[in-house]
Protein backbone atom coordinates (compact mmCIF):
# COMPACT_ATOMS: atom_id res chain seq x y z
CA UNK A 1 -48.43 271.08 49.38
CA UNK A 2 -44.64 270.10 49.99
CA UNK A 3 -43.89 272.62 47.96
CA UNK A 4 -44.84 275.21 50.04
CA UNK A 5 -42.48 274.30 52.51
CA UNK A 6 -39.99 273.63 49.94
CA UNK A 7 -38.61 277.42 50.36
CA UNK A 8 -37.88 276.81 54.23
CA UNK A 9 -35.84 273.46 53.45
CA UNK A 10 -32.58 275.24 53.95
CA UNK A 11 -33.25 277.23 57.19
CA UNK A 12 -34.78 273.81 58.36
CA UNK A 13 -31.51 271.79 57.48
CA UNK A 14 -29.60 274.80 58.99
CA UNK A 15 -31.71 273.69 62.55
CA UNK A 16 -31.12 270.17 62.22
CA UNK A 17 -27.43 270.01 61.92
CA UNK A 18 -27.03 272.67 64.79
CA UNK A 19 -28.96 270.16 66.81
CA UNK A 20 -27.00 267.10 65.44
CA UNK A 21 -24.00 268.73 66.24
CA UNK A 22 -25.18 269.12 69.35
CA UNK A 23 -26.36 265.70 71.04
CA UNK A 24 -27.93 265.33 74.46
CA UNK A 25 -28.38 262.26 76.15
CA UNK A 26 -32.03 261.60 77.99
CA UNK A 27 -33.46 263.70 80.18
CA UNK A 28 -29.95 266.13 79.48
CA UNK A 29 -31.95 267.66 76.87
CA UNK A 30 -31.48 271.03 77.90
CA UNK A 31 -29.84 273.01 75.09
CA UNK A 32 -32.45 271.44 72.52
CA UNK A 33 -35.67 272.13 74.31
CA UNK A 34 -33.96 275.68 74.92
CA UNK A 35 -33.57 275.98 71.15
CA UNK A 36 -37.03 274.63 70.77
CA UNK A 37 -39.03 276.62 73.52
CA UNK A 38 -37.56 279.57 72.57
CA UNK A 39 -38.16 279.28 68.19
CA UNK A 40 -41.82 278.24 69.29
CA UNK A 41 -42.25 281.32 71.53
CA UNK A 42 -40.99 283.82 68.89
CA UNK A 43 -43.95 282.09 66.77
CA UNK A 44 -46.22 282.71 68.83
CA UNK A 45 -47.37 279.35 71.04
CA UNK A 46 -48.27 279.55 74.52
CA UNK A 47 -45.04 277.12 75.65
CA UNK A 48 -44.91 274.98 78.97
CA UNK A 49 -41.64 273.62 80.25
CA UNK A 50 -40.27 271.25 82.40
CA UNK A 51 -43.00 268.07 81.27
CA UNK A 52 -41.36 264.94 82.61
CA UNK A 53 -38.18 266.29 82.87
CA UNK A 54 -36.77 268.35 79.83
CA UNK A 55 -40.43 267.63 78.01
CA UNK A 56 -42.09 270.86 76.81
CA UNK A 57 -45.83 271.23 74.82
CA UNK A 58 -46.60 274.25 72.88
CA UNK A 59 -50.29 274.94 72.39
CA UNK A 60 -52.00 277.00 69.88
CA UNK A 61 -55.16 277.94 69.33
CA UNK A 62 -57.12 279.37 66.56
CA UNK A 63 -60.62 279.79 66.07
CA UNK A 64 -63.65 278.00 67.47
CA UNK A 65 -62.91 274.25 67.36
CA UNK A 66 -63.27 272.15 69.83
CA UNK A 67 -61.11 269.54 68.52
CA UNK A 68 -57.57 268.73 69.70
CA UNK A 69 -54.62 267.54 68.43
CA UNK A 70 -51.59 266.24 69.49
CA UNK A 71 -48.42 265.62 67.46
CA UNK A 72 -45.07 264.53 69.16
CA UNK A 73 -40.92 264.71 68.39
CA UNK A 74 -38.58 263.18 70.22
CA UNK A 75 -35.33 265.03 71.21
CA UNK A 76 -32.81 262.71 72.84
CA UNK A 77 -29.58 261.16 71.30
CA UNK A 78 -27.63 257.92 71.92
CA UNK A 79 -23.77 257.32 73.48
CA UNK A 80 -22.34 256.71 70.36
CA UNK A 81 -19.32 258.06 68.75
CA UNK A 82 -19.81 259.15 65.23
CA UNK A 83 -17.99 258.04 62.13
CA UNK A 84 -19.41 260.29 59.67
CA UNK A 85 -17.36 262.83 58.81
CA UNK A 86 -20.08 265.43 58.39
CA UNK A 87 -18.93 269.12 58.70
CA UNK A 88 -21.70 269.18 61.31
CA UNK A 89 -21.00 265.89 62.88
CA UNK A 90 -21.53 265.89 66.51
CA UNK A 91 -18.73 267.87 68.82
CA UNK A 92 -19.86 266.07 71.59
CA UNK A 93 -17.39 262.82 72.73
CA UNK A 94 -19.36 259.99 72.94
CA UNK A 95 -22.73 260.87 71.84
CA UNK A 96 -24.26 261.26 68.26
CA UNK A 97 -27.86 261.77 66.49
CA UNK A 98 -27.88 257.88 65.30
CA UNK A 99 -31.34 257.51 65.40
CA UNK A 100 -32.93 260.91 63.60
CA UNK A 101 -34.06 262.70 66.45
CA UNK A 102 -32.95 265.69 65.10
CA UNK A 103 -34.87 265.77 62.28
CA UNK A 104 -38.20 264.88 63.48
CA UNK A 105 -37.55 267.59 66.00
CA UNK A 106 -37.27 270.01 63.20
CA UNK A 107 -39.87 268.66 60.86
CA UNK A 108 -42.55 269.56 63.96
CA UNK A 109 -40.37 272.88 64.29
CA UNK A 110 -41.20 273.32 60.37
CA UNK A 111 -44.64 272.55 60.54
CA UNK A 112 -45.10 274.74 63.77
CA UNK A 113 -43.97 278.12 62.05
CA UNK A 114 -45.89 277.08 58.86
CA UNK A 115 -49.08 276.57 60.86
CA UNK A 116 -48.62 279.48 63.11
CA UNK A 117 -47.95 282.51 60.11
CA UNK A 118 -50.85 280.34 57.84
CA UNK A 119 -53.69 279.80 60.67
CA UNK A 120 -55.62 277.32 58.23
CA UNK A 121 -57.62 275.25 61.01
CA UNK A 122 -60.04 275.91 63.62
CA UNK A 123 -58.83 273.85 67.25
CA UNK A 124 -56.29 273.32 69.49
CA UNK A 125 -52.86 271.98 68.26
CA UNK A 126 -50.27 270.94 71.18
CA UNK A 127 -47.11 270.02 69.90
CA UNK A 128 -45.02 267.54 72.02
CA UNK A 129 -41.21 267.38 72.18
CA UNK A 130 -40.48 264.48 74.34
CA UNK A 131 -37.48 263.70 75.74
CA UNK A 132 -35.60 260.35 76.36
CA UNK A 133 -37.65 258.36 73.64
CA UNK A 134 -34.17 256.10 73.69
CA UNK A 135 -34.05 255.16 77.05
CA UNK A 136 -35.37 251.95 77.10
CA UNK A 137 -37.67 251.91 80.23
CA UNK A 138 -38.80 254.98 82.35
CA UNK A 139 -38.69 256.67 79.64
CA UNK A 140 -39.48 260.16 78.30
CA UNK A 141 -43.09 259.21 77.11
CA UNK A 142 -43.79 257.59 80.31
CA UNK A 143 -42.62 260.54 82.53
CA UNK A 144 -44.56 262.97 80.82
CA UNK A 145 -47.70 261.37 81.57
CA UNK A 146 -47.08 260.34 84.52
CA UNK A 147 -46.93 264.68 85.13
CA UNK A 148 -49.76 264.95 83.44
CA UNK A 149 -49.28 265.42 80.06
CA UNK A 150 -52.95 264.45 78.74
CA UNK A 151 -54.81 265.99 81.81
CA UNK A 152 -53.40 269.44 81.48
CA UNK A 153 -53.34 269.21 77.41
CA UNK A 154 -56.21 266.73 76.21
CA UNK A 155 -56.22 265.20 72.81
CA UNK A 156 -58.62 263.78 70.68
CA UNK A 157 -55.79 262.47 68.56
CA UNK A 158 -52.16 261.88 69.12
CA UNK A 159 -49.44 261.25 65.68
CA UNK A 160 -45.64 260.44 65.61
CA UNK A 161 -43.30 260.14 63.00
CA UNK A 162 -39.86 258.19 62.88
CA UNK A 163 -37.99 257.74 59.86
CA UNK A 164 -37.03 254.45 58.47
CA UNK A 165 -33.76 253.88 56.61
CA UNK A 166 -34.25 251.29 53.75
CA UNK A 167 -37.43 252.82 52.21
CA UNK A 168 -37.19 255.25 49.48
CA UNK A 169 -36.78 258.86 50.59
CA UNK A 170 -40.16 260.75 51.65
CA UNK A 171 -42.51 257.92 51.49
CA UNK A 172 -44.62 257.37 54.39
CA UNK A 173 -45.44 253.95 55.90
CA UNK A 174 -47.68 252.97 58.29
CA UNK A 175 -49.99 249.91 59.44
CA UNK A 176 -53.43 249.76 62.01
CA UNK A 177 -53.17 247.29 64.55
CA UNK A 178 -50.11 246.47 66.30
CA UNK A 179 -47.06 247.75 64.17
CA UNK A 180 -43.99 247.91 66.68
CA UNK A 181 -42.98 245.23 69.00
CA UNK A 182 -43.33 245.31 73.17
CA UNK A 183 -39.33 245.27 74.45
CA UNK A 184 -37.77 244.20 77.24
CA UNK A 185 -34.20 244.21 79.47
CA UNK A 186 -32.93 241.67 80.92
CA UNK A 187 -29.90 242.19 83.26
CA UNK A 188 -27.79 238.74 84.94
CA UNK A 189 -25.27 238.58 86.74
CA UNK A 190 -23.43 234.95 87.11
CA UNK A 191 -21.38 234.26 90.29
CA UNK A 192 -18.46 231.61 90.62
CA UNK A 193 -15.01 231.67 92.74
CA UNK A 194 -12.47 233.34 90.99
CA UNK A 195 -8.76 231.76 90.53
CA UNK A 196 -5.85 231.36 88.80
CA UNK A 197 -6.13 230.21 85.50
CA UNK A 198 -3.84 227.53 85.85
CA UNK A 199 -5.90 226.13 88.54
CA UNK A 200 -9.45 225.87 86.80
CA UNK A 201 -10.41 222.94 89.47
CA UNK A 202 -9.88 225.92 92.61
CA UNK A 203 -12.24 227.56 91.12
CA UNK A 204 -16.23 227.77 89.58
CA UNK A 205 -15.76 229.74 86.38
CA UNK A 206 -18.68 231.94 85.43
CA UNK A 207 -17.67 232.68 82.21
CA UNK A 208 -18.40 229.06 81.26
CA UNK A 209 -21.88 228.69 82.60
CA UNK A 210 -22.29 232.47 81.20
CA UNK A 211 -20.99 230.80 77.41
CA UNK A 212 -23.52 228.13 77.99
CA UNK A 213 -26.43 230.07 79.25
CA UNK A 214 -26.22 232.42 75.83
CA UNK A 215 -26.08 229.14 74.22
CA UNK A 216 -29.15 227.88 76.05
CA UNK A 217 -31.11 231.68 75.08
CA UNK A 218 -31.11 230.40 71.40
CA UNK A 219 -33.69 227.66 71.74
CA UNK A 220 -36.17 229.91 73.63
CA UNK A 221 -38.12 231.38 70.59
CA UNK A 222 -37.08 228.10 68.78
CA UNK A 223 -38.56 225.33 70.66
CA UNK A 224 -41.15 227.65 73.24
CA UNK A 225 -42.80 229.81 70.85
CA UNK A 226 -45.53 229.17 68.56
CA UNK A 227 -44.00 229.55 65.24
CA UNK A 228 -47.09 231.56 64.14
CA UNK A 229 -46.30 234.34 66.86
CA UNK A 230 -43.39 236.82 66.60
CA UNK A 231 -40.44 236.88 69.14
CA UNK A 232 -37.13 237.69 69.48
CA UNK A 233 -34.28 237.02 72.30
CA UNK A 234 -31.08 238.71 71.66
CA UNK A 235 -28.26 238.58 73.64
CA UNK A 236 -26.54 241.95 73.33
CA UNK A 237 -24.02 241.64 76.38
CA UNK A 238 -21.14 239.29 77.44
CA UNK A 239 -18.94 240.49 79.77
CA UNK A 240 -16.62 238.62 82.26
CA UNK A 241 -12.83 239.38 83.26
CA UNK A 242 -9.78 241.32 82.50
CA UNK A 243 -6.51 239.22 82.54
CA UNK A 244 -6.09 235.82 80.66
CA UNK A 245 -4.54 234.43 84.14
CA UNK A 246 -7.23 234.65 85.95
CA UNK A 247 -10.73 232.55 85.97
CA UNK A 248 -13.21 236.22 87.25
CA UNK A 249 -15.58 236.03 89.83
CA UNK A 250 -18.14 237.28 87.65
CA UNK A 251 -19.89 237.39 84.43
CA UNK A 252 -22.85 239.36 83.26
CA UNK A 253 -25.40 239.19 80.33
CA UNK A 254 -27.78 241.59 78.36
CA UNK A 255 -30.48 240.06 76.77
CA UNK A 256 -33.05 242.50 74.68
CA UNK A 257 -36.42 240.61 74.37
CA UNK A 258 -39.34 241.53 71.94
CA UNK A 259 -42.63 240.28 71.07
CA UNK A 260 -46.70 241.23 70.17
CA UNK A 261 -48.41 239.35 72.35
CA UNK A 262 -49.50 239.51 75.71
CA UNK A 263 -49.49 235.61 75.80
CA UNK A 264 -45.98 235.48 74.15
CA UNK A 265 -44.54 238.05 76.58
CA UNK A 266 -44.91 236.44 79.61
CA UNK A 267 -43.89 233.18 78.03
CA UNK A 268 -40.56 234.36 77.34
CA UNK A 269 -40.12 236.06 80.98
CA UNK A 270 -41.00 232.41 82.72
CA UNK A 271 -38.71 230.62 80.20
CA UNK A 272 -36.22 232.97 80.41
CA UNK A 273 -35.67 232.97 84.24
CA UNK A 274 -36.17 229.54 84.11
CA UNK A 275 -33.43 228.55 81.93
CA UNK A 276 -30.95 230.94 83.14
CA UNK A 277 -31.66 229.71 86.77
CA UNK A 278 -30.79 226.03 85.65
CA UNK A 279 -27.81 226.43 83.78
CA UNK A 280 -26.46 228.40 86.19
CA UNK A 281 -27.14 225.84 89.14
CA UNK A 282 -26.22 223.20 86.69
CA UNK A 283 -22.56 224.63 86.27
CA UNK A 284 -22.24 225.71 90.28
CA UNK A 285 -22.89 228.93 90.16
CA UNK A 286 -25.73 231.21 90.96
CA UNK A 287 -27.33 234.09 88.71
CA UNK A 288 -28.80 237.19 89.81
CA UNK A 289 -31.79 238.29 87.52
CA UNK A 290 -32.88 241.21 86.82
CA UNK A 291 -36.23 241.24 84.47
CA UNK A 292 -36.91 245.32 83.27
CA UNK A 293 -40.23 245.29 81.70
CA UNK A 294 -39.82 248.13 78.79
CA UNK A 295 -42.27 249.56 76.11
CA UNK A 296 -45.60 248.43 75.33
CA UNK A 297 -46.77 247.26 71.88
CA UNK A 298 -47.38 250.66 69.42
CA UNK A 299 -51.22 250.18 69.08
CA UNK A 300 -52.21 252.00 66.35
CA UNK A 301 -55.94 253.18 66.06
CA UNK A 302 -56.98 252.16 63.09
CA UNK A 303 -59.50 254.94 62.68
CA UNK A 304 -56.04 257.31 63.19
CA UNK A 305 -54.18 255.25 60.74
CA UNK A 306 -56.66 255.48 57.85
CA UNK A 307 -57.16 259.32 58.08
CA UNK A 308 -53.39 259.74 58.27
CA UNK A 309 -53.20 257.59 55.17
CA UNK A 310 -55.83 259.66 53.51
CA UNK A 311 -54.06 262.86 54.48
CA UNK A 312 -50.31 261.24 52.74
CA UNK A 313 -52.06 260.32 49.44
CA UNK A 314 -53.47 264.02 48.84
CA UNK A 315 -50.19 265.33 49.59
CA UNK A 316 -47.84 262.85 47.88
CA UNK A 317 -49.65 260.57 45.48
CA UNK A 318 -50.55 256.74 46.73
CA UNK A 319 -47.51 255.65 44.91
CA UNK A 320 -45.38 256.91 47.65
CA UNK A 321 -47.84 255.84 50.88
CA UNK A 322 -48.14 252.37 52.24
CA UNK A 323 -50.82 251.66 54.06
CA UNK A 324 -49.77 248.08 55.56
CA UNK A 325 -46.45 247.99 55.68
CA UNK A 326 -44.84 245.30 57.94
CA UNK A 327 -44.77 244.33 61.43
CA UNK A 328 -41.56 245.66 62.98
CA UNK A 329 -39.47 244.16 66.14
CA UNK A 330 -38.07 247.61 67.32
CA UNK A 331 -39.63 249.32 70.10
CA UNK A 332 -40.95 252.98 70.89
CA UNK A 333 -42.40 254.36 74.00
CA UNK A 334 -44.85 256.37 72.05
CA UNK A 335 -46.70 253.46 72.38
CA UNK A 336 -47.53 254.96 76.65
CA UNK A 337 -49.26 257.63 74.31
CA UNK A 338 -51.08 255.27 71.97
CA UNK A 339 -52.03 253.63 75.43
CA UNK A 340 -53.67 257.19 76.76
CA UNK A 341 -54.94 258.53 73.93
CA UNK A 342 -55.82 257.24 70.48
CA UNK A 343 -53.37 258.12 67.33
CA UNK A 344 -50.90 256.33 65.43
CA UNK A 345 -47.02 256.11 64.61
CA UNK A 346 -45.60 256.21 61.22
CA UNK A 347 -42.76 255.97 59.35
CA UNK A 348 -40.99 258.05 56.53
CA UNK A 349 -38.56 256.47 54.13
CA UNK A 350 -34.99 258.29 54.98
CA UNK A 351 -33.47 256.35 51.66
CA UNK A 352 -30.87 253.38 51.34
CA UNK A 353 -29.26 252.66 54.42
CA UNK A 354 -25.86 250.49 52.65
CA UNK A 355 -22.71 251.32 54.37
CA UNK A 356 -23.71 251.02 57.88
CA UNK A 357 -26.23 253.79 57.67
CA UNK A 358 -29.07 252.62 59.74
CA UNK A 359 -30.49 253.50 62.63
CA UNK A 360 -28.16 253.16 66.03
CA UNK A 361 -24.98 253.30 63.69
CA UNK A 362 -21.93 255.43 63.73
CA UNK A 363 -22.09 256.17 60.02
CA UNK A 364 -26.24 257.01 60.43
CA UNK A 365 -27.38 260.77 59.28
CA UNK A 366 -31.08 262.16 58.61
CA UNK A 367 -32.30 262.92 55.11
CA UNK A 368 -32.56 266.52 55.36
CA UNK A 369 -34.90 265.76 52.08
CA UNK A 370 -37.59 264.94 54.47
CA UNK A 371 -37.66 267.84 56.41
CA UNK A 372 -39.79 269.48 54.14
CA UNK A 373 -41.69 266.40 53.68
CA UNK A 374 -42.32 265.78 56.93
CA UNK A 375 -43.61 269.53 57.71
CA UNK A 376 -46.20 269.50 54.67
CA UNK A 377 -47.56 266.54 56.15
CA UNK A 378 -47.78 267.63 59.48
CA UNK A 379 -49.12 271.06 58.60
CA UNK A 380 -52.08 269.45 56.16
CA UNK A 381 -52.61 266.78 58.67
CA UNK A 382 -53.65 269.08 61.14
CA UNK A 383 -55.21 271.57 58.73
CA UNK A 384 -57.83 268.80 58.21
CA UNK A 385 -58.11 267.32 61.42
CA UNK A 386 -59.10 271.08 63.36
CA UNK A 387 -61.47 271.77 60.90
């Protein structure tokens, strides 16, 4: 029951603003997984360090059971300043908790001493703290299996938890099937001849053909896609220049680019390159492409899904559990996991998220509500999966 985690809630909010207030970028992680390893440890799990980086898995065992299970946290924090105001708001320049990392670290860290001083299953748990979930490509999930994260500690089952701002406090959402988008980078850099900016006819101005290529982006999903299929093509970059006098030699682009399907995926990549090439040309200048392909599609096992959905009624009530809750276009490299080893991702409601308070914003903070939430449902979840 929640409640019997309800008596830790403090200590547990104590943990996650000592970690907020301490940020670490990916792969840098190397205060939290210290903080981590060595609270795990004390508890009793055999710990392993040094997974992909600044990765660590704590195993326990207890009884007979041949089953395994695998639950994951991710560690890592963004370069953002935060505009909180929070007593515990992060002391480091530059880099904040905007995306609840900190909590789901410490709802695992909750569960993990519950499960360790209760000893209510029969199996192997292995508890994953991952780092550089935030990364965007070669990313934390990726590196740890790539050192052989599922070889050295198999799993029957693999669960993940991120919380969603917008959806009442505690609930828990989840969907089978494809539930978070595939996402990918796209890095250009547009050449011209610099000049003076009195003198526009001197020179080839890339900012122009840059202007016209963003321009160009917008009919991509528009006119290319199958309006039955999901995409999106945002340009998050624009960047050319320093002085008004002066036409630059340069100008470069972001573009963030998600989608579900296979089909729809590689669509966008030809069209993509394919515009961008032609405007370019088509205003003198030349473009330099760089195409990063980023995380997979979360895959959720549907099998995974429904006993996790099972396992959230008992515990809070099916007024407070959705079972198919929307498609989402934001990323996650769990989905490398999902890709290895069956499981699922879900969501927990972190309440409203008015005034700038979602995820990946200045003013963003974790629900330390849910931290007891979250470790009830990790400790029952695996108290009937290692039965």
């Amino acid at each position: 029951m929640v409640e019997d985690l309800v008596p830790q809630q403090d200590e547990l909010a104590g943990w996650r603003r000592h970690i907020h207030s301490h940020p670490e970028l990916a792969f840098a992680e190397y205060k939290t997984s210290g903080l981590v390893a060595a609270k795990l440890t004390q508890w009793g799990y055999e710990v392993t360090r040094g997974i992909g980086g600044t990765g660590l898995v704590a195993q326990l065992r207890v009884g007979d059971g041949h089953r395994r299970l695998g639950l994951r946290a991710d560690m890592d924090a963004l370069p953002i300043q935060e505009d909180t105001g929070l007593p515990y708001a992060s002391t480091v320049p530059g880099c904040m908790h905007a995306c609840g990392h900190d909590g789901h670290t410490t709802m695992l860290l909750g569960a993990a001493r519950h499960l360790a001083e209760t000893r209510r299953f029969s199996g192997t748990l292995n508890l994953i703290f991952q780092p550089a979930e935030e990364r965007g490509f070669d990313s934390g999930a990726k590196a740890m299996i790539a050192d052989g994260l599922f070889d050295r500690f198999p799993c029957d089952r693999v669960f993940a938890m991120h919380n969603h701002p917008g959806a009442p406090q505690g609930n828990l959402l989840m969907r089978p099937g494809p539930f978070l988008a595939a996402g990918d980078r796209v890095f250009i850099t547009i050449t011209g001849v610099g000049g003076h900016a009195g003198r526009p006819h001197l020179a080839v101005d890339p900012l122009v053909a840059a202007a016209a290529i963003v321009m160009a982006l917008q009919t991509v999903v528009s006119r290319n896609v199958d309006p039955n299929e999901s995409a999106v093509v945002t340009v998050g970059r624009l960047r050319s220049g320093d002085a008004l006098n002066v036409i630059p030699t340069e100008a470069e682009i972001g573009i963030s680019v998600r989608s579900f399907s296979t089909a729809v995926r590689s669509l966008l990549r030809e069209r993509i390159i394919s515009l961008v090439n032609a405007t370019a040309a088509g205003y003198g200048t030349e473009a330099s492409i760089r195409y990063v392909e980023g995380y997979p599609v979360v895959q959720n096992d549907p099998a995974a899904v429904s006993f996790a959905g099972q396992v959230a009624t008992e515990l809070l009530g099916s007024e407070r559990v959705e079972l198919e809750f929307p498609r989402m276009m934001g990323s996650e490299d769990f989905a490398y996991m999902l890709q290895v080893c069956p499981g699922a991702l879900l969501r927990i409601g972190n309440g409203p998220s008015d005034g700038g308070r979602g995820l990946h914003n200045p003013r963003y903070d974790f629900h330390d509500d849910n931290l007891s939430v979250g470790a009830a449902f990790w400790s029952r979840l695996t108290e009937q999966f290692l039965v």
